[in-house]
C-alpha atoms as a PDB file:
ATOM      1  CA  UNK A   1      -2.643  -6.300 -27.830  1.00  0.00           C
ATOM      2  CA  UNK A   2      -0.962  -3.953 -30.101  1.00  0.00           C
ATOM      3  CA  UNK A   3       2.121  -3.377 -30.125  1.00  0.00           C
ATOM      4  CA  UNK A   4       3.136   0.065 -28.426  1.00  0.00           C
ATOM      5  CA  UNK A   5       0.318  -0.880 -25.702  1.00  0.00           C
ATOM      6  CA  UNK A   6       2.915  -3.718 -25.205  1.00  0.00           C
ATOM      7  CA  UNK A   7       5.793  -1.246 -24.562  1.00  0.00           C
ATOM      8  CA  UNK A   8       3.776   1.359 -22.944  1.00  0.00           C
ATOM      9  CA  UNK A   9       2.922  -1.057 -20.236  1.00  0.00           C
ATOM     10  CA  UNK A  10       6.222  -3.057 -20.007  1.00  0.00           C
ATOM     11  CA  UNK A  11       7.813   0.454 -19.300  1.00  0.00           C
ATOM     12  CA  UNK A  12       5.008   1.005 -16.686  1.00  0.00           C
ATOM     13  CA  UNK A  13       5.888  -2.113 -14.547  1.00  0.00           C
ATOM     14  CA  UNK A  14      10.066  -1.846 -14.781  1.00  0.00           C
ATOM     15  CA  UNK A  15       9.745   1.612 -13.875  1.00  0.00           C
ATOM     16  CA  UNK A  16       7.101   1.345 -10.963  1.00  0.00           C
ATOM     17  CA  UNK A  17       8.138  -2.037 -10.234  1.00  0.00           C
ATOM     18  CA  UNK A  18      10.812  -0.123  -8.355  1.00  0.00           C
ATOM     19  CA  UNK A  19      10.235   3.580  -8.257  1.00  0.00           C
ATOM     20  CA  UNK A  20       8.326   4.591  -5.078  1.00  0.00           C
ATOM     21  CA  UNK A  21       5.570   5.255  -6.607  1.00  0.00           C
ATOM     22  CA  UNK A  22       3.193   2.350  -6.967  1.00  0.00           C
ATOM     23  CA  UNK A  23       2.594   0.206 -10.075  1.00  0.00           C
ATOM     24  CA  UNK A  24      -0.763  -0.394  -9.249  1.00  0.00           C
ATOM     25  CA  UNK A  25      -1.610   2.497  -8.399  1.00  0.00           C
ATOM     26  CA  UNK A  26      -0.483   4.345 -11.724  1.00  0.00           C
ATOM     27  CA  UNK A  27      -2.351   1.430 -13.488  1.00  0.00           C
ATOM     28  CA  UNK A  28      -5.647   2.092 -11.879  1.00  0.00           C
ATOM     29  CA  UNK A  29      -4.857   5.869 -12.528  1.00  0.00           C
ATOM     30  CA  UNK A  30      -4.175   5.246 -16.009  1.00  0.00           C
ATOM     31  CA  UNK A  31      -7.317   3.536 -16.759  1.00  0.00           C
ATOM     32  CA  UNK A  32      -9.634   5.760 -15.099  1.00  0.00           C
ATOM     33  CA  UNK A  33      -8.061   8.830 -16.678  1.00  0.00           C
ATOM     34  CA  UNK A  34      -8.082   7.387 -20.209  1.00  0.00           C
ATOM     35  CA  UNK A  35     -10.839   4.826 -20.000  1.00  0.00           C
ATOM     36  CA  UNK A  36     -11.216   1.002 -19.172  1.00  0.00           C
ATOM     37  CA  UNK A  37     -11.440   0.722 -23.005  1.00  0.00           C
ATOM     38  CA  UNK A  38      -9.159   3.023 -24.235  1.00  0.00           C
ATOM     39  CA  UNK A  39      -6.174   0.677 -21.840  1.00  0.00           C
ATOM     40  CA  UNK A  40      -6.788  -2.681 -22.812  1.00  0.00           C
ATOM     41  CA  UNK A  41      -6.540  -5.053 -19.798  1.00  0.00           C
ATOM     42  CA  UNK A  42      -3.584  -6.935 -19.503  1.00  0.00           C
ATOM     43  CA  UNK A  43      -3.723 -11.129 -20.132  1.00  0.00           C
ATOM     44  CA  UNK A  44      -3.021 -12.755 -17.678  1.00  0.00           C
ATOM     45  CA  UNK A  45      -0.011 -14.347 -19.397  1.00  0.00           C
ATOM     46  CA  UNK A  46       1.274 -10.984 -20.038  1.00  0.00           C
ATOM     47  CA  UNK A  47       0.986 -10.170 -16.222  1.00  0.00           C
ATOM     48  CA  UNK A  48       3.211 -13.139 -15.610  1.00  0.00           C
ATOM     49  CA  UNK A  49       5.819 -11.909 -18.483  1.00  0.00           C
ATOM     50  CA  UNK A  50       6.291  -8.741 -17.233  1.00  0.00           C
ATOM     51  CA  UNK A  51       6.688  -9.613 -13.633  1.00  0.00           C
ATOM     52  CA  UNK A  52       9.126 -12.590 -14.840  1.00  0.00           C
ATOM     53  CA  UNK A  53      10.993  -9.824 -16.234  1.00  0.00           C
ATOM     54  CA  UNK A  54      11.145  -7.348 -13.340  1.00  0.00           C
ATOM     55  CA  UNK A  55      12.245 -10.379 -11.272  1.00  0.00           C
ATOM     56  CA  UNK A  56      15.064 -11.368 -13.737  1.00  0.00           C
ATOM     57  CA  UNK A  57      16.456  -7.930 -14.146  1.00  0.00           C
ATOM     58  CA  UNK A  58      16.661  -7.389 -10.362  1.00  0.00           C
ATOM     59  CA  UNK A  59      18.615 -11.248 -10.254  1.00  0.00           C
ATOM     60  CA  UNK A  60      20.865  -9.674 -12.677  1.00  0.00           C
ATOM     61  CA  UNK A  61      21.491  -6.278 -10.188  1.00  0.00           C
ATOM     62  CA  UNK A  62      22.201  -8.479  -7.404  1.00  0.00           C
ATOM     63  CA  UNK A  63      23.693 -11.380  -9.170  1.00  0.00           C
ATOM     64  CA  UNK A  64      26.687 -11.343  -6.748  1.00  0.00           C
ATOM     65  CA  UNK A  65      24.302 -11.484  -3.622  1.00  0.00           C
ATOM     66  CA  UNK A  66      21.938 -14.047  -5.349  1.00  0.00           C
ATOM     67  CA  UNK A  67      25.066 -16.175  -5.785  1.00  0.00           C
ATOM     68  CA  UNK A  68      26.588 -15.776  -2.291  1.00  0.00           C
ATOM     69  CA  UNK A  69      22.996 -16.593  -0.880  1.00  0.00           C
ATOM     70  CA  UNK A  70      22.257 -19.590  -2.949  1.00  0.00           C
ATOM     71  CA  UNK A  71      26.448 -20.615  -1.887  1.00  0.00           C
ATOM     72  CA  UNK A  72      25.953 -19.751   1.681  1.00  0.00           C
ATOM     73  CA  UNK A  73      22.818 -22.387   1.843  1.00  0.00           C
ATOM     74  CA  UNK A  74      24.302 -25.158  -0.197  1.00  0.00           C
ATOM     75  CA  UNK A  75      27.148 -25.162   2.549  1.00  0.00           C
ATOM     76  CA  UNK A  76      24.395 -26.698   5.503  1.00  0.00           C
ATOM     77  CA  UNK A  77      25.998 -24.053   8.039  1.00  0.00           C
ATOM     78  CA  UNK A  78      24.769 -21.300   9.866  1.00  0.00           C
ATOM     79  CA  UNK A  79      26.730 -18.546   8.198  1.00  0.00           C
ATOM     80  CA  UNK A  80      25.924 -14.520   7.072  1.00  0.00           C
ATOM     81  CA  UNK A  81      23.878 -15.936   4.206  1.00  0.00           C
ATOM     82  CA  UNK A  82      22.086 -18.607   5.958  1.00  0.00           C
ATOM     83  CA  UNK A  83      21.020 -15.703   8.348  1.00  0.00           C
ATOM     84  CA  UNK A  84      19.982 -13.787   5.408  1.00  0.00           C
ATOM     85  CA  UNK A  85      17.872 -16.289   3.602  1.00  0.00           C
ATOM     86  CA  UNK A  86      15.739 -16.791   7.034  1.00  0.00           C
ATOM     87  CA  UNK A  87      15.040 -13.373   7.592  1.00  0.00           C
ATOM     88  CA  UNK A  88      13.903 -13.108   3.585  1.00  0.00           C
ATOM     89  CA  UNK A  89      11.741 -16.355   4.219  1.00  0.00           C
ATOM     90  CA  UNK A  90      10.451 -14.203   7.640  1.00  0.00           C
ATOM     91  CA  UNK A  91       9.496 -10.989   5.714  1.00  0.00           C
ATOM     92  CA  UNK A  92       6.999 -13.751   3.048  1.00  0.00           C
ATOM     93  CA  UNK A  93       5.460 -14.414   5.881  1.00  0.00           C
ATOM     94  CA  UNK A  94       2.479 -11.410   5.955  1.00  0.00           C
ATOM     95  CA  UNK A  95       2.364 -11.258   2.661  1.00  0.00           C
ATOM     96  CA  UNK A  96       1.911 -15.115   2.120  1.00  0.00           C
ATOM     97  CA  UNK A  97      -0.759 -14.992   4.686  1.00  0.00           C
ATOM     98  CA  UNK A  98      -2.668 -11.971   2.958  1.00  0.00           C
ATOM     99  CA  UNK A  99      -2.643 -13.282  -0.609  1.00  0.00           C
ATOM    100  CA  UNK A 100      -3.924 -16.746   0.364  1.00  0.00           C
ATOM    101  CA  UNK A 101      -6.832 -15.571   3.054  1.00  0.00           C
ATOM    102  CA  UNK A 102      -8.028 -11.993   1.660  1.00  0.00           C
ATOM    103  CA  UNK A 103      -7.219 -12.301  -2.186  1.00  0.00           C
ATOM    104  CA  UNK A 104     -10.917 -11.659  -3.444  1.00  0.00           C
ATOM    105  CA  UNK A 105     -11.138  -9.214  -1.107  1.00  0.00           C
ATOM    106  CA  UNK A 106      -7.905  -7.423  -2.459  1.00  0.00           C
ATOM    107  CA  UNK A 107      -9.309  -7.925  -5.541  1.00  0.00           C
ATOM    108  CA  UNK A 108     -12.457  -5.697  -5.406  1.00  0.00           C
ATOM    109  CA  UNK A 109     -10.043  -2.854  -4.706  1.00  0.00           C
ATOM    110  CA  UNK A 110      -8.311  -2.899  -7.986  1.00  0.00           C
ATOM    111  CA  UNK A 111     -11.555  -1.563 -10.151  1.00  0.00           C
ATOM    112  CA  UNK A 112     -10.735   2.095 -10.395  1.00  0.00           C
ATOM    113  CA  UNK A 113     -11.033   3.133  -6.898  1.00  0.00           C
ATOM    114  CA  UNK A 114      -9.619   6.544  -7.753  1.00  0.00           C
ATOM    115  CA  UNK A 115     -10.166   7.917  -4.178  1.00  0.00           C
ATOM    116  CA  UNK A 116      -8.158   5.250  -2.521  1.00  0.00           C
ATOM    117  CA  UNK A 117      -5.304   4.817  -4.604  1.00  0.00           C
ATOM    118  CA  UNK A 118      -5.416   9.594  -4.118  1.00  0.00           C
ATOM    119  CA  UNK A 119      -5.196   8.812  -0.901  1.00  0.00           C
ATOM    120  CA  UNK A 120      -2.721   5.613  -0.319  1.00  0.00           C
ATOM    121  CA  UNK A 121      -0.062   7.411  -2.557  1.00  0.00           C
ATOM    122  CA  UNK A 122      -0.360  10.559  -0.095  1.00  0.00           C
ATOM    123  CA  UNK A 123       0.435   8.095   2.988  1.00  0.00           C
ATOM    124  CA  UNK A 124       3.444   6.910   0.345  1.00  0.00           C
ATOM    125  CA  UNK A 125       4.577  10.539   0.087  1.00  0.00           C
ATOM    126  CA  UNK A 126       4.227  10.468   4.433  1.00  0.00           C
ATOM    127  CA  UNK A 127       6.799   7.056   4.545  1.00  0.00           C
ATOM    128  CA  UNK A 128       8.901   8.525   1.591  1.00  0.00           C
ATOM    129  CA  UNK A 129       9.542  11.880   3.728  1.00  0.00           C
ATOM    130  CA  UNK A 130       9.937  10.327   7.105  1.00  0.00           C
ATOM    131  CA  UNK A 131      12.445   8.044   5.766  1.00  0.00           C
ATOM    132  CA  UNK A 132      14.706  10.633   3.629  1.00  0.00           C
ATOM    133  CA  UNK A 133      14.730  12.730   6.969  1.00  0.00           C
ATOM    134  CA  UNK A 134      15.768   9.389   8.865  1.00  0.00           C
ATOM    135  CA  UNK A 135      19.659   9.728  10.447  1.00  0.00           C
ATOM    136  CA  UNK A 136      21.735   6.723   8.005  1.00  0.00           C
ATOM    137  CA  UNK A 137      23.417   4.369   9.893  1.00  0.00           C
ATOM    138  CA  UNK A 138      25.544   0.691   9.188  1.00  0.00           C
ATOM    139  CA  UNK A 139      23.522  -1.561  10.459  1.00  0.00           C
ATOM    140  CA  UNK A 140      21.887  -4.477   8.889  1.00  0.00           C
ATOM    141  CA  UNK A 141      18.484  -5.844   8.742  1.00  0.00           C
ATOM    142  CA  UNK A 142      17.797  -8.106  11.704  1.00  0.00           C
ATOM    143  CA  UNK A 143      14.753 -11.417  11.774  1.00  0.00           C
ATOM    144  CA  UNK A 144      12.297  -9.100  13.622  1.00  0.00           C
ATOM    145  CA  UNK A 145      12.942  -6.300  11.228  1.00  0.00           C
ATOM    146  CA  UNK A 146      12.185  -8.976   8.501  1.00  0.00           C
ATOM    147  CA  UNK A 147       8.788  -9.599  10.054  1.00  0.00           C
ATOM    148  CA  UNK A 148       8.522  -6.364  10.069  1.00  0.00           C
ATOM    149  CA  UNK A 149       9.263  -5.018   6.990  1.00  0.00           C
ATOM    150  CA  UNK A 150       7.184  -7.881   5.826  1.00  0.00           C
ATOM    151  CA  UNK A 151       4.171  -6.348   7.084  1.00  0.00           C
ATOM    152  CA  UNK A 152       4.670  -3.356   5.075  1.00  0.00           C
ATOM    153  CA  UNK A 153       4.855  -5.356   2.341  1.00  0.00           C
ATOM    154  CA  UNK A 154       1.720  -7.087   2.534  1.00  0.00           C
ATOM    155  CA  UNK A 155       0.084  -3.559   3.135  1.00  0.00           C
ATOM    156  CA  UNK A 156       1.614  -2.508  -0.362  1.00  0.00           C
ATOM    157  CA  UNK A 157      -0.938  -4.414  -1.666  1.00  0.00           C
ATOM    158  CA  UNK A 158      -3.613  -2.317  -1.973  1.00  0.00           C
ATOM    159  CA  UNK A 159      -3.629   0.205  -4.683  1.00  0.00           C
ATOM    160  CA  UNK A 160      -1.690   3.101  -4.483  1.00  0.00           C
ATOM    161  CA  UNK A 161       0.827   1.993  -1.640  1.00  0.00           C
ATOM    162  CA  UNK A 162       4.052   1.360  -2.992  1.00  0.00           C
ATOM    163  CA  UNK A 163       5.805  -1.693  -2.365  1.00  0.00           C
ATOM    164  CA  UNK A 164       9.329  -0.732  -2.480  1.00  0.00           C
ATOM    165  CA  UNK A 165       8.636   2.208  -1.216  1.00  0.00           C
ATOM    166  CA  UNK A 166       7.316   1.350   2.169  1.00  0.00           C
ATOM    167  CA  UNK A 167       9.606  -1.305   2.598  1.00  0.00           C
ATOM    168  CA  UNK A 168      12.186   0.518   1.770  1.00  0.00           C
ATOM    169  CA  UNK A 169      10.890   3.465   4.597  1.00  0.00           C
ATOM    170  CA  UNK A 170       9.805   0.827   6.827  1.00  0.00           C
ATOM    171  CA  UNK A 171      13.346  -0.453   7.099  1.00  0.00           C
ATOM    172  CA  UNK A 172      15.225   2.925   7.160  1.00  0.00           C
ATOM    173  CA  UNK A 173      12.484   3.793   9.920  1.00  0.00           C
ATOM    174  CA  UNK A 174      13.491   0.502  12.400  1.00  0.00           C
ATOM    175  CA  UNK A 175      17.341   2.296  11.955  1.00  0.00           C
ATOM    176  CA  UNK A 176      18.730   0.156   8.935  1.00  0.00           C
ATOM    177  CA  UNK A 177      21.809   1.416   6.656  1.00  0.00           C
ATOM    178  CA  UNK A 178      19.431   2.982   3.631  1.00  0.00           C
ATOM    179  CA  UNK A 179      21.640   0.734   1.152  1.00  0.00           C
ATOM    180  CA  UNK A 180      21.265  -2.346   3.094  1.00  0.00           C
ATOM    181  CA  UNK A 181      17.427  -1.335   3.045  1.00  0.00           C
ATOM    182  CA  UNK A 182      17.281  -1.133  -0.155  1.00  0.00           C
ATOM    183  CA  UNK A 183      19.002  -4.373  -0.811  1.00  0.00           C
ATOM    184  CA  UNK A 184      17.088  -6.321   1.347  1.00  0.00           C
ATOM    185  CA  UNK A 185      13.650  -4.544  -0.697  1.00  0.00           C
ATOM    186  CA  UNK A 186      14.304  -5.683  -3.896  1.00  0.00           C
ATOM    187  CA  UNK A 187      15.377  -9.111  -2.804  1.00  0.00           C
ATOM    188  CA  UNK A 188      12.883  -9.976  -0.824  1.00  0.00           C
ATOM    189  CA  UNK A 189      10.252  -9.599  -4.035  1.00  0.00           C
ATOM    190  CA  UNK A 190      12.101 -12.359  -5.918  1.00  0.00           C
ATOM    191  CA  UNK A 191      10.779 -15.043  -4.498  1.00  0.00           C
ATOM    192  CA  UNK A 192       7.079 -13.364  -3.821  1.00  0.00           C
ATOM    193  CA  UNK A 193       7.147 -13.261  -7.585  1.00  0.00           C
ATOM    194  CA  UNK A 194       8.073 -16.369  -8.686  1.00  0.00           C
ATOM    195  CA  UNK A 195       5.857 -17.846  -5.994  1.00  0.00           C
ATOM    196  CA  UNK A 196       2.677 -15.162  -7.330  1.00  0.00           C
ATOM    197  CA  UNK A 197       4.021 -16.646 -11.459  1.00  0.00           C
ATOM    198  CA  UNK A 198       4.062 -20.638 -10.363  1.00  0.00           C
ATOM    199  CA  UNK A 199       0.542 -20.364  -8.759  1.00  0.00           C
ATOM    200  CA  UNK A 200      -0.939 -18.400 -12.135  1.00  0.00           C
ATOM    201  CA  UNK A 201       0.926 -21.195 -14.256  1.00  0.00           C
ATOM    202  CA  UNK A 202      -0.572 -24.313 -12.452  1.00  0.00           C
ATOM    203  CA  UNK A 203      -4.013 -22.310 -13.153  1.00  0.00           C
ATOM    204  CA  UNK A 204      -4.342 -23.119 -16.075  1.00  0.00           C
ATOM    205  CA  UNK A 205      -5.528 -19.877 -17.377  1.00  0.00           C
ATOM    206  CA  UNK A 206      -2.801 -18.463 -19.167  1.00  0.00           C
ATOM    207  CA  UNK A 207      -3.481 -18.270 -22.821  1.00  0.00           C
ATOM    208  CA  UNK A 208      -0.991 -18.474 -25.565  1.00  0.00           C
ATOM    209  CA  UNK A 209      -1.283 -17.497 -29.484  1.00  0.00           C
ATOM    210  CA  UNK A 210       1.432 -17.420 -32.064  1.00  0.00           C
ATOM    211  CA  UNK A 211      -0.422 -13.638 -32.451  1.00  0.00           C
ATOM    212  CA  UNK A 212       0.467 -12.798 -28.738  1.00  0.00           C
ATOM    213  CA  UNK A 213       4.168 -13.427 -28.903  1.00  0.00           C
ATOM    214  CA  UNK A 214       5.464 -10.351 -30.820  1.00  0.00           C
ATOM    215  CA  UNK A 215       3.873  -7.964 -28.109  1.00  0.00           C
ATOM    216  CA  UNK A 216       4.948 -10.395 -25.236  1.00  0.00           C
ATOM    217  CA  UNK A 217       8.408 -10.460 -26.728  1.00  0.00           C
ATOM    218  CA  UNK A 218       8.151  -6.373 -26.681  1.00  0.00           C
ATOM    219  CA  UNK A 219       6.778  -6.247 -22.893  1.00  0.00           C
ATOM    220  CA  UNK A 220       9.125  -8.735 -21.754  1.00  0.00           C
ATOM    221  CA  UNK A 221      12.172  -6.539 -23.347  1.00  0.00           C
ATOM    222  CA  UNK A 222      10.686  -3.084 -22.520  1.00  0.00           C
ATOM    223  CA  UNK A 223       9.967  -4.680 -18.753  1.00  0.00           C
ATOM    224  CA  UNK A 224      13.446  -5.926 -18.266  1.00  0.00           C
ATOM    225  CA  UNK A 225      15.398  -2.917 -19.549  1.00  0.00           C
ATOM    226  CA  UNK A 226      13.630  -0.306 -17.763  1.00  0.00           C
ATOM    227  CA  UNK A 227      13.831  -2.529 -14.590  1.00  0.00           C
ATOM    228  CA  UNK A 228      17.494  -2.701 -14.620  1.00  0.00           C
ATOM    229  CA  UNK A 229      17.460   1.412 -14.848  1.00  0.00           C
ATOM    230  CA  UNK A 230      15.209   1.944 -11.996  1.00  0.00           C
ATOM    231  CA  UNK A 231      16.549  -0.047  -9.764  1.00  0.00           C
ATOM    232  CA  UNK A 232      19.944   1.123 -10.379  1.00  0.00           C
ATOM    233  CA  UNK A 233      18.750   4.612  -9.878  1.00  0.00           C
ATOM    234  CA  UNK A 234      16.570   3.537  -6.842  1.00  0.00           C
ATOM    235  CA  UNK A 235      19.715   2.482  -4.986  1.00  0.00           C
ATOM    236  CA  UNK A 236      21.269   5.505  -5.692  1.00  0.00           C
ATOM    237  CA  UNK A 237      18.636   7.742  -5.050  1.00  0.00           C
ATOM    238  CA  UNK A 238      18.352   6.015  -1.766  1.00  0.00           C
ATOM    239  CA  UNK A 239      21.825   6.363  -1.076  1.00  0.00           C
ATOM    240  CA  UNK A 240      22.172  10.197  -1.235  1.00  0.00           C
ATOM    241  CA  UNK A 241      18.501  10.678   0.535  1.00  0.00           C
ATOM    242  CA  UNK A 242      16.744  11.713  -2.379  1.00  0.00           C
ATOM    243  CA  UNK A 243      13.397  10.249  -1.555  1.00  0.00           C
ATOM    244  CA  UNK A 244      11.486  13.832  -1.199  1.00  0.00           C
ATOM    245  CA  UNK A 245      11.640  14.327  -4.600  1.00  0.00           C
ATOM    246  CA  UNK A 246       9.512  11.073  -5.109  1.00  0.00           C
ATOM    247  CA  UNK A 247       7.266  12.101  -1.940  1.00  0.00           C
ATOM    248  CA  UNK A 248       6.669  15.240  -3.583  1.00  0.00           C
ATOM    249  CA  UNK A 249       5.472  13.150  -6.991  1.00  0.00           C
ATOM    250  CA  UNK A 250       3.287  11.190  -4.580  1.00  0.00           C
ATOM    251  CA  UNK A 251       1.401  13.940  -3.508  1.00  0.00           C
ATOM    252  CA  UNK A 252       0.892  15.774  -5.880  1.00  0.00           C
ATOM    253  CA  UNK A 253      -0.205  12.514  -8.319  1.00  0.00           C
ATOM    254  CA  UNK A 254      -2.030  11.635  -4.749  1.00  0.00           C
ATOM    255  CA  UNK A 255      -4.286  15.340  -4.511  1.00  0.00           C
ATOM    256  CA  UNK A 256      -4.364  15.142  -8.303  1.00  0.00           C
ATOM    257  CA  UNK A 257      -6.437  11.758  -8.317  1.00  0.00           C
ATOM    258  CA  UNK A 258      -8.555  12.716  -4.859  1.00  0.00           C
ATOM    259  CA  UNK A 259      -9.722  15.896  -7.251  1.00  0.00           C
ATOM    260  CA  UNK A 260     -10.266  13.570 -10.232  1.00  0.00           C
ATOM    261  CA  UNK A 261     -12.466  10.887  -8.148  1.00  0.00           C
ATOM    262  CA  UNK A 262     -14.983  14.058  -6.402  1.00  0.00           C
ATOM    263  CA  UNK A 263     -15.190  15.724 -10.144  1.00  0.00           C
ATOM    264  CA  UNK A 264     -15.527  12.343 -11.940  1.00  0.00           C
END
């Protein structure tokens, strides 16, 4: 993998990672638009890199919440972060349950389905709206809101459907302070992604070359430091209801790939 393919894609994943605008999505769009050959598919190690580095930039946002969680459960009682660990281990739940029965079938999705990933960023663009128009309020995430939310998340798994972003709307939707939303969003991926890199490491499929580690080294970095912009900016776009302008981006990227996959 050369070397600006390395940053080009790093920058990709921090950026979408947390930007309502779907990762995978702008992946599959990227490859149909310049070619399966011209995009040279990502390793499987490298997949693993850059999502180890999206999840460490996000631990380093909410370092003070990661600590008062991992505090809160060493203590054995049932306390505001005891509560809060449940309803993240609650919100794994669908998305657990998704990966392990219908991965293959999620799989056959993610080969340039241009139409579907048009149209799953316009129902994006819907959640996005419907959300910044939502009345903000203080309260916090309750359990069934967790399942809930959690449900969202294992739809963002087909192409085109952003992950933080229907979480995100999903939450604000049930009636949830859009901060607290938010919050609860980006840590409820930490663990889905360190659960998603332990089960490609006991593969056994990851392959690594002294020739690989300069452009790993590059993704990693370009991953992590455009992670911890976006999801600064995320939580503040959040915060003064700026969503439209990323529902807007949705569908227009949305009609712009339906017109792509008739002409194509």
């Amino acid at each position: 993998m050369e070397i600006i393919d390395a940053v080009i894609l790093g920058i990709i994943q921090g950026l979408t990672e947390f930007l309502p605008v779907s990762s995978s999505g702008h992946l599959e769009l990227g490859k149909a638009i310049l070619g399966d050959e011209s995009v040279p598919e990502e390793s499987l190690l490298f997949t693993v890199v850059l999502h180890f580095a999206t999840a460490l930039s996000t631990i380093v946002i909410f370092r003070k919440d990661v600590y008062q969680i991992f505090k809160g459960l060493l203590q054995f009682k049932k306390n505001d972060e005891t509560m809060f660990s449940l309803r993240i281990i609650v919100s794994l739940i669908p998305a657990v349950l998704v990966g392990l029965f219908f991965e293959e079938q999620l799989e056959q999705l993610f080969g340039g389905n241009i139409m579907l990933v048009g149209c799953m960023l316009i129902i994006t663009a819907i959640l996005l709206w419907l959300a910044d128009k939502a009345k903000d309020t203080a309260k916090i995430v309750t359990t069934p809101n967790a399942f809930v939310i959690g449900i969202a998340q294992a739809i963002a798994m087909l192409p085109g459907i952003s992950r933080s972003g229907a979480t995100i709307s999903t939450s604000v939707l049930l009636g949830n302070d859009k901060t607290k939303a938010a919050r609860f969003s980006f840590l409820m991926v930490i663990p889905l992604i360190f659960g998603k890199i332990g089960k490609d490491l006991l593969s056994g499929d990851l392959i690594f070359t002294i020739e690989s580690s300069t452009p790993l080294f590059i993704g990693f970095v370009a991953a992590f430091i455009s992670g911890l912009f976006a999801c600064t900016w995320m939580i503040s776009m959040v915060k003064r209801s700026k969503l439209s302008y990323f529902a807007l981006y949705c569908i227009i990227v949305g009609v712009a790939a339906i017109i792509f996959g008739f002409i194509k």
